[in-house]
C-alpha atoms as a PDB file:
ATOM      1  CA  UNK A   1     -32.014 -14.604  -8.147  1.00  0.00           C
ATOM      2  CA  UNK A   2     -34.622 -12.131  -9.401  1.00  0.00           C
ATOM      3  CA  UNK A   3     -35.631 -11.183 -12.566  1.00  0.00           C
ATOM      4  CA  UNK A   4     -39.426 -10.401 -13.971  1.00  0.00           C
ATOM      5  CA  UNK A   5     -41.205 -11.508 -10.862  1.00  0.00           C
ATOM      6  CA  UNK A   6     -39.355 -14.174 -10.428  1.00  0.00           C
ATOM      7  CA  UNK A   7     -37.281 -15.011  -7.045  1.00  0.00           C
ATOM      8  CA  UNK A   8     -35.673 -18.248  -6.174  1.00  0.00           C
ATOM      9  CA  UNK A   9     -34.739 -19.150  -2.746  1.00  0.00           C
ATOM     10  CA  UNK A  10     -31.735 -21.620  -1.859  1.00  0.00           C
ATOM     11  CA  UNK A  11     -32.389 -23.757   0.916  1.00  0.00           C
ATOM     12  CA  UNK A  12     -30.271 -21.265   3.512  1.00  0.00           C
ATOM     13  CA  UNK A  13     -32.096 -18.719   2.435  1.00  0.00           C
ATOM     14  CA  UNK A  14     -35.140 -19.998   2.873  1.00  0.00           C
ATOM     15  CA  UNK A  15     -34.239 -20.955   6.200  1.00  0.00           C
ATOM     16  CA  UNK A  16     -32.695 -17.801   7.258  1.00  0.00           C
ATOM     17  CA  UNK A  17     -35.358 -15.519   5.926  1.00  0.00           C
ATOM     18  CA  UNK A  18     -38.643 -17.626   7.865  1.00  0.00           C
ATOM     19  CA  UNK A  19     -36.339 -17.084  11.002  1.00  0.00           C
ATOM     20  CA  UNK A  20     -36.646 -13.862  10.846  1.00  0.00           C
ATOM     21  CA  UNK A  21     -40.157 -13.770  10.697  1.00  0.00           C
ATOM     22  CA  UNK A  22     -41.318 -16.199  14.076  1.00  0.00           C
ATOM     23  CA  UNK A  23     -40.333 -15.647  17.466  1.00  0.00           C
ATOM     24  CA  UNK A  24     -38.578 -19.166  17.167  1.00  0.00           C
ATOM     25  CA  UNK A  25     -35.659 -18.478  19.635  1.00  0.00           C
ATOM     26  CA  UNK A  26     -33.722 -21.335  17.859  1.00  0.00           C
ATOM     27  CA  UNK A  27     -33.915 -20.138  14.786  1.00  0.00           C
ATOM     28  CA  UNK A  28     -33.314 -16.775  15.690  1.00  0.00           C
ATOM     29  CA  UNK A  29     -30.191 -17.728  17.665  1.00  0.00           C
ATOM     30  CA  UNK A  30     -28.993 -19.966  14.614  1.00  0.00           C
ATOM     31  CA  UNK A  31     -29.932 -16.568  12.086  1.00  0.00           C
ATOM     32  CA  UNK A  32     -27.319 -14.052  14.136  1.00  0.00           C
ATOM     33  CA  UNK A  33     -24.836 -16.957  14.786  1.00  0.00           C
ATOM     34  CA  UNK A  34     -24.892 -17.471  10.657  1.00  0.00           C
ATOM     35  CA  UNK A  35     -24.557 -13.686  10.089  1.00  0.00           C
ATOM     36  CA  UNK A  36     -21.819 -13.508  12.586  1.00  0.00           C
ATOM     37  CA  UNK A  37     -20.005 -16.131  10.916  1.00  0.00           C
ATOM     38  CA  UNK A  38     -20.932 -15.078   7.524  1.00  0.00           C
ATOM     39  CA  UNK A  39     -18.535 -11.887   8.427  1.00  0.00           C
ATOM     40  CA  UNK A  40     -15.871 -13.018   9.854  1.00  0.00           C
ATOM     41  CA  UNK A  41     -15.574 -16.021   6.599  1.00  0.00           C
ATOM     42  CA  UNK A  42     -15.402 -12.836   4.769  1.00  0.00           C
ATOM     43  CA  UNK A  43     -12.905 -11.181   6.525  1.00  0.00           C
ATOM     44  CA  UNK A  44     -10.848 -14.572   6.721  1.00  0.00           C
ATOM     45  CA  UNK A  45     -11.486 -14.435   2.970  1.00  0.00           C
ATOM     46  CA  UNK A  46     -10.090 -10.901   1.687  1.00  0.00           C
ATOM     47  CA  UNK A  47      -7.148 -11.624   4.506  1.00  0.00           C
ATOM     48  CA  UNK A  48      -6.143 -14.931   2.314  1.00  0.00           C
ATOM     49  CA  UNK A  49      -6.661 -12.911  -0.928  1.00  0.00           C
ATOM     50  CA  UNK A  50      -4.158 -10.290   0.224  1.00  0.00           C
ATOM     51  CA  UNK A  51      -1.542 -12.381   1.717  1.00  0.00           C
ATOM     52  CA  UNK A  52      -1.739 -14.586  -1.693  1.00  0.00           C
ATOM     53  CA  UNK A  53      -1.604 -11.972  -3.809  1.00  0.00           C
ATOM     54  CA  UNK A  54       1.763 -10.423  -1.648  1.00  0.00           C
ATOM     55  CA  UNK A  55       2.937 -13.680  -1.729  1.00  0.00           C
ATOM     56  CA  UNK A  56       3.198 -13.318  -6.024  1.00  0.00           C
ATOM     57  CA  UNK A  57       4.389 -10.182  -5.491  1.00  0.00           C
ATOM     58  CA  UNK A  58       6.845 -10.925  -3.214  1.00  0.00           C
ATOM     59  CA  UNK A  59       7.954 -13.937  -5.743  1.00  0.00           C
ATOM     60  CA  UNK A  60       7.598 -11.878  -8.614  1.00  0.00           C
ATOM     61  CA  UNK A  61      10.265  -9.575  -6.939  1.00  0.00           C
ATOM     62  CA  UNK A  62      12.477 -12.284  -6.452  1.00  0.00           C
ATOM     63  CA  UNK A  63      12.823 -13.374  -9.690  1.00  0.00           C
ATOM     64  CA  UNK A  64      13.427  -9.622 -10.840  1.00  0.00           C
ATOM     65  CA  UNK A  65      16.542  -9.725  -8.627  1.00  0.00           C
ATOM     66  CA  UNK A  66      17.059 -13.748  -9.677  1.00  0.00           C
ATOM     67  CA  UNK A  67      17.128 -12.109 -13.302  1.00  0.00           C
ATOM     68  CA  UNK A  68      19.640  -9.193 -12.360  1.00  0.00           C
ATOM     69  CA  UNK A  69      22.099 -11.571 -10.146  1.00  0.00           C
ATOM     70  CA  UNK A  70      22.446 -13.698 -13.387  1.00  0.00           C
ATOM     71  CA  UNK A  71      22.883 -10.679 -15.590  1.00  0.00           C
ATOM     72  CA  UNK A  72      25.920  -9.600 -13.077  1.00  0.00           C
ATOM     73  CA  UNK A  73      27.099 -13.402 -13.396  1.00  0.00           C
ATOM     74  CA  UNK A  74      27.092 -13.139 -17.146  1.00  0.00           C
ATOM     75  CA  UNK A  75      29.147 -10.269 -17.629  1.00  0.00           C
ATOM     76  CA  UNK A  76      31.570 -11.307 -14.438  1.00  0.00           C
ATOM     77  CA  UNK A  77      31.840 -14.491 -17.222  1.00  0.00           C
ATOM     78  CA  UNK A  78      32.301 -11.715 -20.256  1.00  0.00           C
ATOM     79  CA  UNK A  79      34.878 -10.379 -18.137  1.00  0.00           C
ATOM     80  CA  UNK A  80      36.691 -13.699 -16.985  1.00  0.00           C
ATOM     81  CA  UNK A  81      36.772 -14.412 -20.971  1.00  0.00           C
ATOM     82  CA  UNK A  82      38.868 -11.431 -21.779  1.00  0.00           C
ATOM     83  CA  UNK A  83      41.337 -11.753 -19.344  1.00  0.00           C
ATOM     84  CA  UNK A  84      41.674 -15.215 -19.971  1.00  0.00           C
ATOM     85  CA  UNK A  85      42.147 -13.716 -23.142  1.00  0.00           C
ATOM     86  CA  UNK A  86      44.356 -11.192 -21.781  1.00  0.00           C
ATOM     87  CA  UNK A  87      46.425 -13.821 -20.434  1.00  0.00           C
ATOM     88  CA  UNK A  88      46.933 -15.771 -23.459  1.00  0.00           C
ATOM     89  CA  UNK A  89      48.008 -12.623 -25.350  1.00  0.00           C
ATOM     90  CA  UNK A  90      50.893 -12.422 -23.208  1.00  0.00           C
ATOM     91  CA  UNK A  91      51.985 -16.028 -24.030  1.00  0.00           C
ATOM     92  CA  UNK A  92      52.288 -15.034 -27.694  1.00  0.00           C
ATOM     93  CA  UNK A  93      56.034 -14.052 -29.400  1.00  0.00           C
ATOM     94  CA  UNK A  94      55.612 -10.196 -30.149  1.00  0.00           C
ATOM     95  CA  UNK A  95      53.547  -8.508 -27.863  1.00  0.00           C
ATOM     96  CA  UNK A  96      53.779  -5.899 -25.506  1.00  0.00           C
ATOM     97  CA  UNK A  97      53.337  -8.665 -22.250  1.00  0.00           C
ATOM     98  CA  UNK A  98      52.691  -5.038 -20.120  1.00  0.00           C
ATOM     99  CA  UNK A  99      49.861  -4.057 -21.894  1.00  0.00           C
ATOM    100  CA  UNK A 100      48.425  -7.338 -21.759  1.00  0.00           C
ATOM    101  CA  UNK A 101      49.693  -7.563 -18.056  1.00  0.00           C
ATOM    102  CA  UNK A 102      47.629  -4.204 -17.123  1.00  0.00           C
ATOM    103  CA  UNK A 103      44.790  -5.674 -18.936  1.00  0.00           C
ATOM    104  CA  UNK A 104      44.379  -9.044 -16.531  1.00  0.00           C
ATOM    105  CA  UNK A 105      45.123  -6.611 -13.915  1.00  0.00           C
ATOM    106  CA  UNK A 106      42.105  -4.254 -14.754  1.00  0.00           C
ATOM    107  CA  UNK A 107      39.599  -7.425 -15.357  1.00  0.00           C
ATOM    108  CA  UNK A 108      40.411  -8.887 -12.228  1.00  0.00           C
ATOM    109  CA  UNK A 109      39.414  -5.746  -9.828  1.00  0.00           C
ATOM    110  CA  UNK A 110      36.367  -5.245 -11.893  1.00  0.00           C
ATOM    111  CA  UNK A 111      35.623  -8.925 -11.891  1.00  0.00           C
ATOM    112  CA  UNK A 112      35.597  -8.528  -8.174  1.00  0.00           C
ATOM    113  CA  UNK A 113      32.932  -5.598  -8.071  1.00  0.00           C
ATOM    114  CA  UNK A 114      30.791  -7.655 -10.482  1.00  0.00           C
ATOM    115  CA  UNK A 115      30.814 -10.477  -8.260  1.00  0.00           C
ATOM    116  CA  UNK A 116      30.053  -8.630  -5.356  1.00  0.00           C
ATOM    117  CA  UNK A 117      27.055  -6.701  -7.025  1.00  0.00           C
ATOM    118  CA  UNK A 118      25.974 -10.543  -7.972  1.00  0.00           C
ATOM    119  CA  UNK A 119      25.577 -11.591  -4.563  1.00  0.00           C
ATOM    120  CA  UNK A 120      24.551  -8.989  -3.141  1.00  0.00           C
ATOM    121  CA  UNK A 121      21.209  -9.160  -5.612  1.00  0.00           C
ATOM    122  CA  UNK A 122      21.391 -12.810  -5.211  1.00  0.00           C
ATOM    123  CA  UNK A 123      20.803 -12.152  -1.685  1.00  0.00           C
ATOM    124  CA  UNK A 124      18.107 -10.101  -1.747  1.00  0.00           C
ATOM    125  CA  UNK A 125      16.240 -12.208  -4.335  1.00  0.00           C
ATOM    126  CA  UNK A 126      16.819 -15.253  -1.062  1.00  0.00           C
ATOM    127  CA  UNK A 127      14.944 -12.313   1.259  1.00  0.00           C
ATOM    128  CA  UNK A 128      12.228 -11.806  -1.353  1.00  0.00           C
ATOM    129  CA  UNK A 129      11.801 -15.894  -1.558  1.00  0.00           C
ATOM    130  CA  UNK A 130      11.608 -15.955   2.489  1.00  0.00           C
ATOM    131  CA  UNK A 131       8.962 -13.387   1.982  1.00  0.00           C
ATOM    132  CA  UNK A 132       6.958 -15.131  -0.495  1.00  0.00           C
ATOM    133  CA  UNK A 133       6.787 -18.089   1.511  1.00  0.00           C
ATOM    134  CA  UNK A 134       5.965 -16.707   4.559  1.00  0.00           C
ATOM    135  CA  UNK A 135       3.327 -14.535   2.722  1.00  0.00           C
ATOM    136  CA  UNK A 136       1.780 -18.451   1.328  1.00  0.00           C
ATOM    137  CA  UNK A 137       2.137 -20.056   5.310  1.00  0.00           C
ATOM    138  CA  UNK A 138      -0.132 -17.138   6.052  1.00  0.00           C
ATOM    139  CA  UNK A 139      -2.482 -17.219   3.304  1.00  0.00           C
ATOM    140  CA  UNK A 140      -2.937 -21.276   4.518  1.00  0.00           C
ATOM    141  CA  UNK A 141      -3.951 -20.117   7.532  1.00  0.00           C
ATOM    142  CA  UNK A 142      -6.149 -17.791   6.278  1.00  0.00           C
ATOM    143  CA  UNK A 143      -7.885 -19.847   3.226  1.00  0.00           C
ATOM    144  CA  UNK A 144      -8.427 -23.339   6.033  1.00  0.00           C
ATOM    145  CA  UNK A 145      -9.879 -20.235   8.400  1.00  0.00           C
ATOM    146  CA  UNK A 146     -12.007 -19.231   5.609  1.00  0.00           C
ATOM    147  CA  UNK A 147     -13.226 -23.060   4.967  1.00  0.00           C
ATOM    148  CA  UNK A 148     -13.780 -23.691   8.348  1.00  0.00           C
ATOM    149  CA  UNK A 149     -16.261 -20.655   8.665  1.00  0.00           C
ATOM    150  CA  UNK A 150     -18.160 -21.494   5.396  1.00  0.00           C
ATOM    151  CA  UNK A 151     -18.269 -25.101   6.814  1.00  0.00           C
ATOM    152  CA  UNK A 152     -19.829 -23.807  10.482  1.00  0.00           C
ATOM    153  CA  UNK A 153     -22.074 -22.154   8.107  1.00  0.00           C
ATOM    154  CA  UNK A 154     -23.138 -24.837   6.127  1.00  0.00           C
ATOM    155  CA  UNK A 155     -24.026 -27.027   9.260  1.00  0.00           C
ATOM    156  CA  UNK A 156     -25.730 -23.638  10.849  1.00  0.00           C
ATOM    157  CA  UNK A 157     -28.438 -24.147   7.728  1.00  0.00           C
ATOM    158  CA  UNK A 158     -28.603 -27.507   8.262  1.00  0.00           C
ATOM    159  CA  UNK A 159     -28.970 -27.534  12.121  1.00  0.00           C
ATOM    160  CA  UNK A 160     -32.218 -24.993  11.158  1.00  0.00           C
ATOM    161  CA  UNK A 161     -33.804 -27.103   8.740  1.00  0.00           C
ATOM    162  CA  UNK A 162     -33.069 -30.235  11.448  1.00  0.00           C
ATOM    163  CA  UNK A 163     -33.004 -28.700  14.246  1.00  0.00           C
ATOM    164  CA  UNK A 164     -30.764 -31.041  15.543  1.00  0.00           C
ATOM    165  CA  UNK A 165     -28.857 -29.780  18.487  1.00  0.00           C
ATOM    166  CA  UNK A 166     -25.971 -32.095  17.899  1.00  0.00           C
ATOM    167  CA  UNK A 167     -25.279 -30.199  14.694  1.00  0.00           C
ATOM    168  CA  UNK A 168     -25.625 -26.826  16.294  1.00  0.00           C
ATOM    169  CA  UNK A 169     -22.627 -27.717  19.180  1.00  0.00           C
ATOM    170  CA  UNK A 170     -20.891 -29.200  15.593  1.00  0.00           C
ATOM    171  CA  UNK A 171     -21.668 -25.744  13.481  1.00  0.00           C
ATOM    172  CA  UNK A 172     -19.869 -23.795  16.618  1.00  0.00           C
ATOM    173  CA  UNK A 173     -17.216 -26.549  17.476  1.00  0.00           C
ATOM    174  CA  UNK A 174     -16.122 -25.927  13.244  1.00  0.00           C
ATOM    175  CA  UNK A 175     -16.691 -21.756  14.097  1.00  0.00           C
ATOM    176  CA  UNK A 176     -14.150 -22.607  17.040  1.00  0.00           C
ATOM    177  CA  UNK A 177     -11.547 -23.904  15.278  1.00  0.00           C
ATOM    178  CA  UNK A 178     -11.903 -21.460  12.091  1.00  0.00           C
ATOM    179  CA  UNK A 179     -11.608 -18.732  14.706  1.00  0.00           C
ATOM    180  CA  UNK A 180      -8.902 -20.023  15.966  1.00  0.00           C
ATOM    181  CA  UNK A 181      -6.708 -20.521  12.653  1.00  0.00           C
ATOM    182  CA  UNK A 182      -7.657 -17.010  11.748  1.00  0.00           C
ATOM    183  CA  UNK A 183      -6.093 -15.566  15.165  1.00  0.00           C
ATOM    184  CA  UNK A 184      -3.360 -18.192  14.440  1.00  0.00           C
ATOM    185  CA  UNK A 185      -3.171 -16.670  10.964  1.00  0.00           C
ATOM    186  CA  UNK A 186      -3.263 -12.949  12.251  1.00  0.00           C
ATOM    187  CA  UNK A 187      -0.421 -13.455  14.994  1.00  0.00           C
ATOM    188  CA  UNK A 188       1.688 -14.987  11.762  1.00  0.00           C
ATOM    189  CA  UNK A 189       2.260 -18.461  13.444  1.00  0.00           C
END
């Protein structure tokens, strides 16, 4: 961080920075390998951040449709009320039973639209669920992808200040497998 002449250095960078400046062929191996990884972790990154942030939206949908399939329910209900209504009319001494008769008719073919409309938004409110949670497997992938890199990264810095080769092979074993749940990621498996 800088500010008035004044610059601190984390360890990484500290590292990273004095590689550039020797003819070290370790450290200058280790420098590109961290920059290389540095970008694909970000890439990894924004690719979780998008597929978590479709995976609200996706959720937020279905609950718009959850809302408007129990809406439709509610009023098939209002409707089942006045024909049961309806119905009881016609029991009564005194009425006209035909009127009443036409009326149960009437609420039970627009019951029937009503409960079709219901589904059919309860339906796509299951599709916008599936979507969600697909969208979340895939963010997984991306966000362990993502830790994997920044871990590979984190052993890169220490393999320079080290220079142990063990942690090197371990620093491009963790790249391996970080690679390999980001292509996992981006075929959606």
């Amino acid at each position: 961080m800088s500010g008035a002449g004044f610059h601190v250095h984390g360890p990484h960078d500290h590292a990273v920075e004095h590689a550039g400046h020797t003819t070290d062929s370790f450290s200058g191996k280790i420098a590109v390998i961290t920059a290389v990884l540095a970008t694909v972790g970000a890439t990894f990154g924004y690719m979780a951040g998008l597929t978590q942030n479709d995976a609200a939206m996706f959720k937020n949908n279905a609950a718009i449709k959850k809302t408007e399939a129990s809406n439709q329910w509610n009023y098939y209900q209002a409707k089942s009320n006045k024909q049961n209504l309806a119905e009881l009319a016609m029991a009564l001494p005194g009425v006209d039973v035909e009127k009443y008769r036409r009326e149960v008719t009437r609420y039970k073919e627009e019951k029937e639209g009503i409960k079709k409309d219901a589904e059919k938004l309860e339906a796509v409110s299951l599709d916008w669920d599936r979507k969600s949670d697909g969208a979340m497997h895939l963010h997984h992938r991306w966000a362990l992808a993502t830790t994997a890199e920044q871990v590979s990264i984190a052993l890169a810095a220490i393999t320079l200040l080290t220079r142990k080769r063990w942690l090197e092979y371990a620093a491009y074993a963790v790249a391996l497998v970080g690679i390999g749940l980001g292509v996992a990621a981006w075929l959606h498996l």
